[in-house]
Protein backbone atom coordinates (compact mmCIF):
# COMPACT_ATOMS: atom_id res chain seq x y z
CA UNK A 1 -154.14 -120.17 -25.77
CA UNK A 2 -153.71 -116.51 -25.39
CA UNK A 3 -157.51 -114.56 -23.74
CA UNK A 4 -157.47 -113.08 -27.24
CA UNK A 5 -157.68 -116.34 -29.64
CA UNK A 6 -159.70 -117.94 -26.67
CA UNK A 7 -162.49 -115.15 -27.36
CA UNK A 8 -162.46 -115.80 -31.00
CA UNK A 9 -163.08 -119.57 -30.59
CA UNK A 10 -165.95 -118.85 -28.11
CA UNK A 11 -167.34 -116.98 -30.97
CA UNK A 12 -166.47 -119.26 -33.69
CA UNK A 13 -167.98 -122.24 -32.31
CA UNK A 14 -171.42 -119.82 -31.79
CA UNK A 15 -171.55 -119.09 -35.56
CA UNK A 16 -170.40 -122.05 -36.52
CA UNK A 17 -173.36 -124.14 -34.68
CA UNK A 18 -176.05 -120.98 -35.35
CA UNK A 19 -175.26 -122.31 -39.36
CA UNK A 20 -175.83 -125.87 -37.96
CA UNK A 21 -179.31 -125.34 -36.67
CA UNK A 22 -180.30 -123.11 -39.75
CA UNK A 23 -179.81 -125.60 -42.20
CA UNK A 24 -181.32 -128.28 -40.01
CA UNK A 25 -184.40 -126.46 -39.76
CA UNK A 26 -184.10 -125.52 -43.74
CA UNK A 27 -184.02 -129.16 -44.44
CA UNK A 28 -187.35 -130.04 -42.47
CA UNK A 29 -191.14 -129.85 -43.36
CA UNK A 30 -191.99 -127.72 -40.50
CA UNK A 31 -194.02 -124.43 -41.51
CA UNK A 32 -192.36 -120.96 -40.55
CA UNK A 33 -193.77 -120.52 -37.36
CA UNK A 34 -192.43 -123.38 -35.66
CA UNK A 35 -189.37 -123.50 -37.68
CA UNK A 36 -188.37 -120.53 -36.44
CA UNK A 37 -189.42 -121.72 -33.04
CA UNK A 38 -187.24 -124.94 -32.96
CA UNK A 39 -184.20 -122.43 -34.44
CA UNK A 40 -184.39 -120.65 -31.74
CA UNK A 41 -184.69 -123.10 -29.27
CA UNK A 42 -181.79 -124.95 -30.45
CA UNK A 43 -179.80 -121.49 -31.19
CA UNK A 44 -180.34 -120.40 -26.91
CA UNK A 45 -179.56 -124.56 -26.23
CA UNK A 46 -176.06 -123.92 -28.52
CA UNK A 47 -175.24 -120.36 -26.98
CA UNK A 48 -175.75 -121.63 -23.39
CA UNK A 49 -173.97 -124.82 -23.68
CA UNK A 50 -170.49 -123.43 -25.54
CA UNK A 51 -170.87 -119.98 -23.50
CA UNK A 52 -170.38 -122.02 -19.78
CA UNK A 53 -168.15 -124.37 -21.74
CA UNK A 54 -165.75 -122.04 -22.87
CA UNK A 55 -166.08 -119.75 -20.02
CA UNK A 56 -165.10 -122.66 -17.54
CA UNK A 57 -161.14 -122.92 -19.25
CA UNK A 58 -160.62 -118.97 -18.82
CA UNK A 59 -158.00 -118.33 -16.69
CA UNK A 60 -158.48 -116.36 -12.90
CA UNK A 61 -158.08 -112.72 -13.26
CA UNK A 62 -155.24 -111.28 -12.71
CA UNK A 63 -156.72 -109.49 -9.51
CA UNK A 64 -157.66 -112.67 -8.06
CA UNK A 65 -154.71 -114.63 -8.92
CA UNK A 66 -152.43 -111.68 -7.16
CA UNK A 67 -155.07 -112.16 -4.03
CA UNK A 68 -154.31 -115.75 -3.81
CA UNK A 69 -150.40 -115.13 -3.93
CA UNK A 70 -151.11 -112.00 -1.46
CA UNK A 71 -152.70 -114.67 1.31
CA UNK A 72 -150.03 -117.61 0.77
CA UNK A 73 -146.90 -115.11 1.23
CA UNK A 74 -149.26 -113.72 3.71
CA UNK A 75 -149.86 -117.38 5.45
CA UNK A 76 -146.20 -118.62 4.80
CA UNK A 77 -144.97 -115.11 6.77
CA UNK A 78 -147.47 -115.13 9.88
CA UNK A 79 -146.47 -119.28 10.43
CA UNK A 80 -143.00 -118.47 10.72
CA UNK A 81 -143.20 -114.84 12.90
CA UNK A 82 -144.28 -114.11 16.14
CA UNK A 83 -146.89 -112.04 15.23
CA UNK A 84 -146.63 -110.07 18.65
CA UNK A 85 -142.91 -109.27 18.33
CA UNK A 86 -142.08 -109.26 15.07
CA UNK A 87 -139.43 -111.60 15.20
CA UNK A 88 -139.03 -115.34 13.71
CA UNK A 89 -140.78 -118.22 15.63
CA UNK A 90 -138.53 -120.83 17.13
CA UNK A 91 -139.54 -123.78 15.41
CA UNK A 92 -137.92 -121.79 12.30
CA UNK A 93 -135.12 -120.81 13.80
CA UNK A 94 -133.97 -124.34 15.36
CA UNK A 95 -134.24 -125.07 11.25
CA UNK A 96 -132.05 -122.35 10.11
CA UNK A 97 -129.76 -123.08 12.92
CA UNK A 98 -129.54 -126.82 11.07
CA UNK A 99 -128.58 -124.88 7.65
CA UNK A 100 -126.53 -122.79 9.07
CA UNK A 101 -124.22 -125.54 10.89
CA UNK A 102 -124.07 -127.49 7.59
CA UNK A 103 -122.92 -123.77 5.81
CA UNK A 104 -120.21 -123.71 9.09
CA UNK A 105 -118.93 -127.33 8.37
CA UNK A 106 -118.54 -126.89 4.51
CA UNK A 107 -116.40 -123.47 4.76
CA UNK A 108 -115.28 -124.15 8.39
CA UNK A 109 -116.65 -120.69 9.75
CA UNK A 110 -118.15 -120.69 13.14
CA UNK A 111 -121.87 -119.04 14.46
CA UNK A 112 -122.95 -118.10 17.67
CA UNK A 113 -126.14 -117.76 19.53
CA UNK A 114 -127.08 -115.29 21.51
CA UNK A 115 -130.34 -115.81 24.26
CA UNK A 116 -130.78 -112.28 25.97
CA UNK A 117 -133.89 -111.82 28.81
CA UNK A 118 -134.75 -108.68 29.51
CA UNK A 119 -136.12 -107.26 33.23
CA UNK A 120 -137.61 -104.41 34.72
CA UNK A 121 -138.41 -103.99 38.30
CA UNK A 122 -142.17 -103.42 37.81
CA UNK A 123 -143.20 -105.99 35.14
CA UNK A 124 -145.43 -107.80 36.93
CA UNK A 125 -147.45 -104.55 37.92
CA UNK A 126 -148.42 -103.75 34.18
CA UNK A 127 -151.26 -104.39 32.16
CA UNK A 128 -151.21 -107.18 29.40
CA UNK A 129 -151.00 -104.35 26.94
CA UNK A 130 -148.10 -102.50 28.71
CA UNK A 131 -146.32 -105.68 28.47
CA UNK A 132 -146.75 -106.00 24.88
CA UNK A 133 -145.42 -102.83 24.00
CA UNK A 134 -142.11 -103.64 26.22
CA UNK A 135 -141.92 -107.25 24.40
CA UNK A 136 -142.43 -105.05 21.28
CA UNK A 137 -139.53 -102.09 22.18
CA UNK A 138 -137.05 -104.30 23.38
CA UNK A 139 -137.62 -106.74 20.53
CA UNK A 140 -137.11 -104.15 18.23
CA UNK A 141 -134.35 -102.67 19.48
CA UNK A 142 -132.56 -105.77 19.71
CA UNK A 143 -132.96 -105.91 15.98
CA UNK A 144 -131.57 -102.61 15.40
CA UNK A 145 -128.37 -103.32 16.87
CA UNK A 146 -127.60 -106.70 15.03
CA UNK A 147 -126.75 -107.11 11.64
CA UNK A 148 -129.67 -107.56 8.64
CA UNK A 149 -128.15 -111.57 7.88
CA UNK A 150 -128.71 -112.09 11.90
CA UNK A 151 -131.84 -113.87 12.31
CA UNK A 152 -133.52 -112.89 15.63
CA UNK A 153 -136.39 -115.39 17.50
CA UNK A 154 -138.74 -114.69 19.71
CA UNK A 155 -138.83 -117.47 22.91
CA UNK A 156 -140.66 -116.09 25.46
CA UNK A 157 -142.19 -112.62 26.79
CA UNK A 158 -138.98 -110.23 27.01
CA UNK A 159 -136.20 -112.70 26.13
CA UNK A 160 -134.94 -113.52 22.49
CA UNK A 161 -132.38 -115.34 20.62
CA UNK A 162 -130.32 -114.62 17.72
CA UNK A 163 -128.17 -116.44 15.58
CA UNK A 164 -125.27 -114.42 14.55
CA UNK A 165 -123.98 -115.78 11.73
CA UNK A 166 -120.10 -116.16 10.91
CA UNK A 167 -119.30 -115.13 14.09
CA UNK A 168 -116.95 -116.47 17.20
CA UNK A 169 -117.24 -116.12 20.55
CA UNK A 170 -115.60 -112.93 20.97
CA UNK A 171 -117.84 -111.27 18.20
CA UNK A 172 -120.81 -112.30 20.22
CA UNK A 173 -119.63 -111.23 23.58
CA UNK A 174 -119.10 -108.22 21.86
CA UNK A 175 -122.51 -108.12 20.23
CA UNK A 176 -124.13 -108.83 23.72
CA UNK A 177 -122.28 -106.01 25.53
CA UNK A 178 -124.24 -103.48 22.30
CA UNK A 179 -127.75 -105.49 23.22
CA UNK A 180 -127.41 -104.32 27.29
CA UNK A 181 -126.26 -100.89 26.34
CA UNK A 182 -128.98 -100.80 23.75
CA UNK A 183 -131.53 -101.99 26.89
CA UNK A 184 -130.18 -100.21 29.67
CA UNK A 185 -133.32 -99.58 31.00
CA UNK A 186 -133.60 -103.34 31.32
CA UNK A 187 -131.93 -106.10 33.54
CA UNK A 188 -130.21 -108.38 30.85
CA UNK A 189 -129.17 -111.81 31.24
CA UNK A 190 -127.09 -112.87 28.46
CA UNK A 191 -125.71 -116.13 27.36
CA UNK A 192 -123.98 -117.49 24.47
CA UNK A 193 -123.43 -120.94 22.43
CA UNK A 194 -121.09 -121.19 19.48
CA UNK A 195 -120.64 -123.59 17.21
CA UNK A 196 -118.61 -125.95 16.75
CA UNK A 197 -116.67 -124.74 19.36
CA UNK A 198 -119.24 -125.76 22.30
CA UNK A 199 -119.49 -129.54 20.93
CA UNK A 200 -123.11 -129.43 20.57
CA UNK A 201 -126.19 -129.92 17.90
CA UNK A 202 -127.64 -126.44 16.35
CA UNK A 203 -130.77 -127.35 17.83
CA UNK A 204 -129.00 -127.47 21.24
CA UNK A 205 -127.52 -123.93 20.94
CA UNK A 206 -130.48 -121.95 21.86
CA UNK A 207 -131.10 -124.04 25.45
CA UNK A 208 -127.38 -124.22 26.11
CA UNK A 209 -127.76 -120.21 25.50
CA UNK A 210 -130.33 -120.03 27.60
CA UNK A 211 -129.09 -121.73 30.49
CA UNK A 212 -125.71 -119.68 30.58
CA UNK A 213 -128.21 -117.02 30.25
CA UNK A 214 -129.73 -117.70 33.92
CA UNK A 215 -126.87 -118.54 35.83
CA UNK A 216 -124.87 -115.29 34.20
CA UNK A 217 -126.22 -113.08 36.92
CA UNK A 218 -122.82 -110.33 35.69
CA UNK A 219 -124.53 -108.53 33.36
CA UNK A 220 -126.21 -105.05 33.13
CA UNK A 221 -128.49 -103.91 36.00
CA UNK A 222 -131.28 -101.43 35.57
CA UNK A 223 -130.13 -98.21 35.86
């Protein structure tokens, strides 16, 4: 029932019981005075009960119904981003990594993933806030220089993954070699995991990454 027709029954049902209690009160001996008493009695009894009745089976607003759908995308979008970076948490990305490797298996295409720490000489000499802007910057200019249907996590202060999708090794060797340019400033330590060449679960990819990461000591230096 549209707001409309609900409005008109709210009102019906008023009139409708108003007429009840008048000829109720017509019917009995009572003299005028308290006639009209008990009619009214019974009238504001009537009006209260079918007003809160009625009024209980409207439908939220339309400004409070768009708040609650504001806070659950709201919710849903903080739980699966780093709020500090900007990028996706890792729990969600070790999922998409599962839905990607099923994509990979139907069409037989491959993925890679990409872990990428970032240095700088003097990190441990700045503030917690200074930090935060670097994880920020270098987060965000990883993101620049992959594509929109890469999906970037954030693993620790200064070092990332991303999951480049429908791409081999040498795309992401390529793609790494743009990251250190794009950081220059930085000493990078890249390593990479693709799949299915590298025999292991999507789940896996990120620590195997990681790992080649640390012992790949041939990468860009701080300039």
């Amino acid at each position: 029932m549209t707001h409309r027709w609900r409005g008109l029954a709210r009102y019906a049902f008023l009139f409708f019981n108003l007429g009840l209690v008048v000829a109720l009160v017509a019917r009995t001996a009572l003299s005028p005075v308290p006639a009209v008493a008990a009619a009214a009695a019974l009238t504001a009894v009537e009006v209260w009960f079918w007003w809160n009745l009625l009024r209980g089976h409207e439908p939220r607003s339309a400004p409070q119904a768009l708040t609650i759908i504001t806070r659950s995308a709201e919710a849903r979008r903080n739980s699966i981003r780093d709020e500090t970076a900007g990028l996706l948490n890792r729990w969600y990305l070790e999922r998409r990594l599962e839905e990607e490797a099923a994509r990979c298996r139907r069409y037989g295409y491959s993925m890679a993933v990409l872990v990428i720490k970032a240095g700088f000489p003097h990190l441990a000499d700045l503030s917690d806030d200074r930090w935060q802007q670097r994880t920020v910057d270098a987060a965000q200019r990883c993101m620049r220089v992959v594509r929109v249907v890469d999906l970037s996590a954030y693993l620790a202060p200064m070092e990332f993954a991303i999951c480049l999708v429908h791409c081999d090794r040498e795309g992401a060797e390529s793609a790494l070699e743009r990251l250190t340019e794009e950081l220059s400033e930085y000493t990078c330590l890249g390593g990479i995991a693709v799949f299915p060449a590298d025999g292991c679960e999507p789940r896996a990819m990120i620590e195997l990454a990681r790992v080649r990461s640390r012992s790949n000591r041939a990468t860009l230096k701080a300039s």
